[in-house]
C-alpha atoms as a PDB file:
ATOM      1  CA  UNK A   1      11.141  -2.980 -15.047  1.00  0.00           C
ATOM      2  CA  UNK A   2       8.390  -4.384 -17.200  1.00  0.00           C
ATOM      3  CA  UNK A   3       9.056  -8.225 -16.641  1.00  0.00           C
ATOM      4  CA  UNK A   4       9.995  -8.801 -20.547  1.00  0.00           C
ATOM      5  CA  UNK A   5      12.527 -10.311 -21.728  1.00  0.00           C
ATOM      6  CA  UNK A   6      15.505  -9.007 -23.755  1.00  0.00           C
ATOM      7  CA  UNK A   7      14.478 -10.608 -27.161  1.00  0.00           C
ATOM      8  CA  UNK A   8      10.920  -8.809 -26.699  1.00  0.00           C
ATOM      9  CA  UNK A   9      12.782  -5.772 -26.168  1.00  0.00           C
ATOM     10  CA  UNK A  10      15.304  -5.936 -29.082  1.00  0.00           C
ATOM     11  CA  UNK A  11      11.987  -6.755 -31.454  1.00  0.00           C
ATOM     12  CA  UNK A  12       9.821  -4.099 -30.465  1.00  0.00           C
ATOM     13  CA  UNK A  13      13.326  -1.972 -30.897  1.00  0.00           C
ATOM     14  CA  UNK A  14      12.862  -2.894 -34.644  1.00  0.00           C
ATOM     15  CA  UNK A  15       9.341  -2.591 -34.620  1.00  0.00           C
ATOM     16  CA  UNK A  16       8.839   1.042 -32.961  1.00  0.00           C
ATOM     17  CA  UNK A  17      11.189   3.900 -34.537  1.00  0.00           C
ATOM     18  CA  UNK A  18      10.565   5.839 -31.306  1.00  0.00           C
ATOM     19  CA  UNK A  19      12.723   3.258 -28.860  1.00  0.00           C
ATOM     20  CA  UNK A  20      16.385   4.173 -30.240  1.00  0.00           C
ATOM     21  CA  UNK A  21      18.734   3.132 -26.811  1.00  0.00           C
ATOM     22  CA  UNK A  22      22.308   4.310 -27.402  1.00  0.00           C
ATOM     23  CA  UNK A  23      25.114   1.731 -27.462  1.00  0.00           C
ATOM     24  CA  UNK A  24      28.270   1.685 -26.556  1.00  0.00           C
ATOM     25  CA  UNK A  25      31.304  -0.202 -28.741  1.00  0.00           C
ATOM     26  CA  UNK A  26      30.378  -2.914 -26.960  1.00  0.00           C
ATOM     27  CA  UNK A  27      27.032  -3.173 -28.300  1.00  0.00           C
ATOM     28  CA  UNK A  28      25.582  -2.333 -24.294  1.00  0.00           C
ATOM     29  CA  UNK A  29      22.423  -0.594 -24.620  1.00  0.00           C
ATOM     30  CA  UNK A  30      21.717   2.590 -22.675  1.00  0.00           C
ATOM     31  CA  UNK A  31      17.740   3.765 -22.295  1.00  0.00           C
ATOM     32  CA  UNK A  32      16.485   7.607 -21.836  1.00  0.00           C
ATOM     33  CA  UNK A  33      14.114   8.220 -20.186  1.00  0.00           C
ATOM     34  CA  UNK A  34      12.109   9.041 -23.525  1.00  0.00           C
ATOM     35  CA  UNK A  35      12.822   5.501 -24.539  1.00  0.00           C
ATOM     36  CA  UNK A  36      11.625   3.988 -21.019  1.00  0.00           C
ATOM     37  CA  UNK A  37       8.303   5.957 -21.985  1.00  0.00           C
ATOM     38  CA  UNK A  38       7.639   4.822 -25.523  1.00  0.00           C
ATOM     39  CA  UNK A  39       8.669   0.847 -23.663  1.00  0.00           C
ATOM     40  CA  UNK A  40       5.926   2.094 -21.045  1.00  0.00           C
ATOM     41  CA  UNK A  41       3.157   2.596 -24.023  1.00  0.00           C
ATOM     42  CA  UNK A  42       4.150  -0.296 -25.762  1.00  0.00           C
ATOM     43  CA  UNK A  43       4.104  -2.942 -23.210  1.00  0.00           C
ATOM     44  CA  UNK A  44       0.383  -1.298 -22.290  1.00  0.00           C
ATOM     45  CA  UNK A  45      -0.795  -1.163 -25.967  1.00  0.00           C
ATOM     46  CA  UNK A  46       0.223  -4.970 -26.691  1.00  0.00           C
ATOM     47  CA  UNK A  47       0.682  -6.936 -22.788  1.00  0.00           C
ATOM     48  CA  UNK A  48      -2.219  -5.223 -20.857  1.00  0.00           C
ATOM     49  CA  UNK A  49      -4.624  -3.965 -23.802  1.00  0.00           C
ATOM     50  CA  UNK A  50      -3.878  -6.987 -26.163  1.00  0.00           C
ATOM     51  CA  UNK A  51      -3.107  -4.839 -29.800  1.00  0.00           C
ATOM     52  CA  UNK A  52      -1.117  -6.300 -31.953  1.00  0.00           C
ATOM     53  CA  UNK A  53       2.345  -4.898 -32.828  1.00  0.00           C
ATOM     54  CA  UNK A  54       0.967  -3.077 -35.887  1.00  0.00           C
ATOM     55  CA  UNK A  55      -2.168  -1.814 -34.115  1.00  0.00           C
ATOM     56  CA  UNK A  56       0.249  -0.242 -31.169  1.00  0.00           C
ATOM     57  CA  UNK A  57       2.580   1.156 -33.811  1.00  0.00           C
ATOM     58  CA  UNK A  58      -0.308   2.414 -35.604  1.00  0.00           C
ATOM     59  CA  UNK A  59      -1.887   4.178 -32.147  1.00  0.00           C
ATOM     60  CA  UNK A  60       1.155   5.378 -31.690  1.00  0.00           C
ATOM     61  CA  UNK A  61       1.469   7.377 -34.788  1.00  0.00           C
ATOM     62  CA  UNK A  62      -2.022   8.792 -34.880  1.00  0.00           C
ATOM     63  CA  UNK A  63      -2.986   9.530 -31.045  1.00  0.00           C
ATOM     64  CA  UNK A  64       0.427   9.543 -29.030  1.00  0.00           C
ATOM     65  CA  UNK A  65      -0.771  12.296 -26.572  1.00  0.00           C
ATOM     66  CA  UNK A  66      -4.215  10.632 -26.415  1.00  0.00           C
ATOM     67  CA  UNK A  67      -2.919   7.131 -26.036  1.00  0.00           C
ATOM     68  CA  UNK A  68      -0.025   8.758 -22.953  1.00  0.00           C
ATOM     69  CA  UNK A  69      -2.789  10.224 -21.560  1.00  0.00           C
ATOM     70  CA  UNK A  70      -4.570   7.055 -20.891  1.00  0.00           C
ATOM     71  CA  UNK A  71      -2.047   5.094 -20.056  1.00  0.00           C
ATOM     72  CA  UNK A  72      -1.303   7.564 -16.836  1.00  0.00           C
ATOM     73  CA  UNK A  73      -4.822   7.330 -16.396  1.00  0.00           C
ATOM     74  CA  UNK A  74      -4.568   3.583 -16.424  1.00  0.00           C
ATOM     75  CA  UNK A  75      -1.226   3.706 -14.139  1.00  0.00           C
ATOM     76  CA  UNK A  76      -2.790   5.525 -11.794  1.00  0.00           C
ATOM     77  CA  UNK A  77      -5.573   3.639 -10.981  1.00  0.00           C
ATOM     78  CA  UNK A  78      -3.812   0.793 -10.356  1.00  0.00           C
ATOM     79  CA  UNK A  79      -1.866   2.613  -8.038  1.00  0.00           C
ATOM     80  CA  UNK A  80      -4.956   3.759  -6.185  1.00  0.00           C
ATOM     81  CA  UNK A  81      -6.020   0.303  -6.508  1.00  0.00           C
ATOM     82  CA  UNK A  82      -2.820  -1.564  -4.838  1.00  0.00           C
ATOM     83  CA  UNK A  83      -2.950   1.305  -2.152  1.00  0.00           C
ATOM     84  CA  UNK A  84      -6.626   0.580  -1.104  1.00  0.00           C
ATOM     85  CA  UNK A  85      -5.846  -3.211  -1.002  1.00  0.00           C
ATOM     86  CA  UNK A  86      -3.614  -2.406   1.112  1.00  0.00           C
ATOM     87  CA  UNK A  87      -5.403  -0.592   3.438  1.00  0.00           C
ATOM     88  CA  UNK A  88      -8.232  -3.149   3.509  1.00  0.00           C
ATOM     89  CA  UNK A  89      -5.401  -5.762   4.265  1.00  0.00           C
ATOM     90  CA  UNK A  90      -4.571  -3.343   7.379  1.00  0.00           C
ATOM     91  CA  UNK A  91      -8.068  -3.016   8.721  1.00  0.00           C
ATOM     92  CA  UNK A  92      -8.334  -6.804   8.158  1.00  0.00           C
ATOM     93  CA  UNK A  93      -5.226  -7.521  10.194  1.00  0.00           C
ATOM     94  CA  UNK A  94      -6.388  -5.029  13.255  1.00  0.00           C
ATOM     95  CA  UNK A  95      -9.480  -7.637  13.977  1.00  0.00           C
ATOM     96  CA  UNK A  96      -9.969 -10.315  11.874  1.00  0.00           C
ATOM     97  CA  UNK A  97     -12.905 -11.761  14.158  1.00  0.00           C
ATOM     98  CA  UNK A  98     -14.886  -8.749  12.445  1.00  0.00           C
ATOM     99  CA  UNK A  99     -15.396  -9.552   9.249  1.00  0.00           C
ATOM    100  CA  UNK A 100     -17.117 -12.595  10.772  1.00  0.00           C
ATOM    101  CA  UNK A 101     -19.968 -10.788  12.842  1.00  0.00           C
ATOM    102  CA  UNK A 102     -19.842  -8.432  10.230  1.00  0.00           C
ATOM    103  CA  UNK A 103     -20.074 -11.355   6.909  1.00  0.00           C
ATOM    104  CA  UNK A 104     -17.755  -9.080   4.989  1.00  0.00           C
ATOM    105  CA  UNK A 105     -15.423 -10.689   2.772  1.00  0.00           C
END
């Protein structure tokens, strides 16, 4: 879902009080959906933004409804984003000898 890999996961488990999975007897992990969320702010606090652990955790504490906030804001732009790329590619297919006599890119 986020393209990290397990050990990531397990650390920021550690690192974040908030991501608490529930395990079986095997030790198999099962996520909430609260959990995916807190994941969700992590991974755009340190992977997109660039904080460091203890500058997520910290953000976290002090502006969690500020910080959710933006990151929907931030999700949802680049859903607008990947839609309107999208269309452009459409247009481009329907004549592509137009954005020649037209010099559009």
């Amino acid at each position: 879902m986020f393209d990290i890999n397990e050990s990531t996961l397990r650390f920021w488990e550690k690192e974040f009080e908030m991501i608490r999975p529930e395990k079986n007897a095997k030790g198999v992990r099962f996520y909430k959906q609260k959990d995916i969320d807190v994941i969700r702010l992590v991974y755009h606090l340190v992977k997109e933004r660039g904080m460091t652990l203890a500058g997520a955790r910290q953000k976290l504490k002090d502006n969690k409804d500020t910080t959710v906030r933006q990151e929907e804001i931030v999700d949802k732009l680049k859903q607008i984003k990947k839609e309107l790329l999208s269309l452009k590619e459409a247009f481009d297919a329907l004549d592509p000898a137009d954005d020649v006599s037209h010099g559009s890119k």
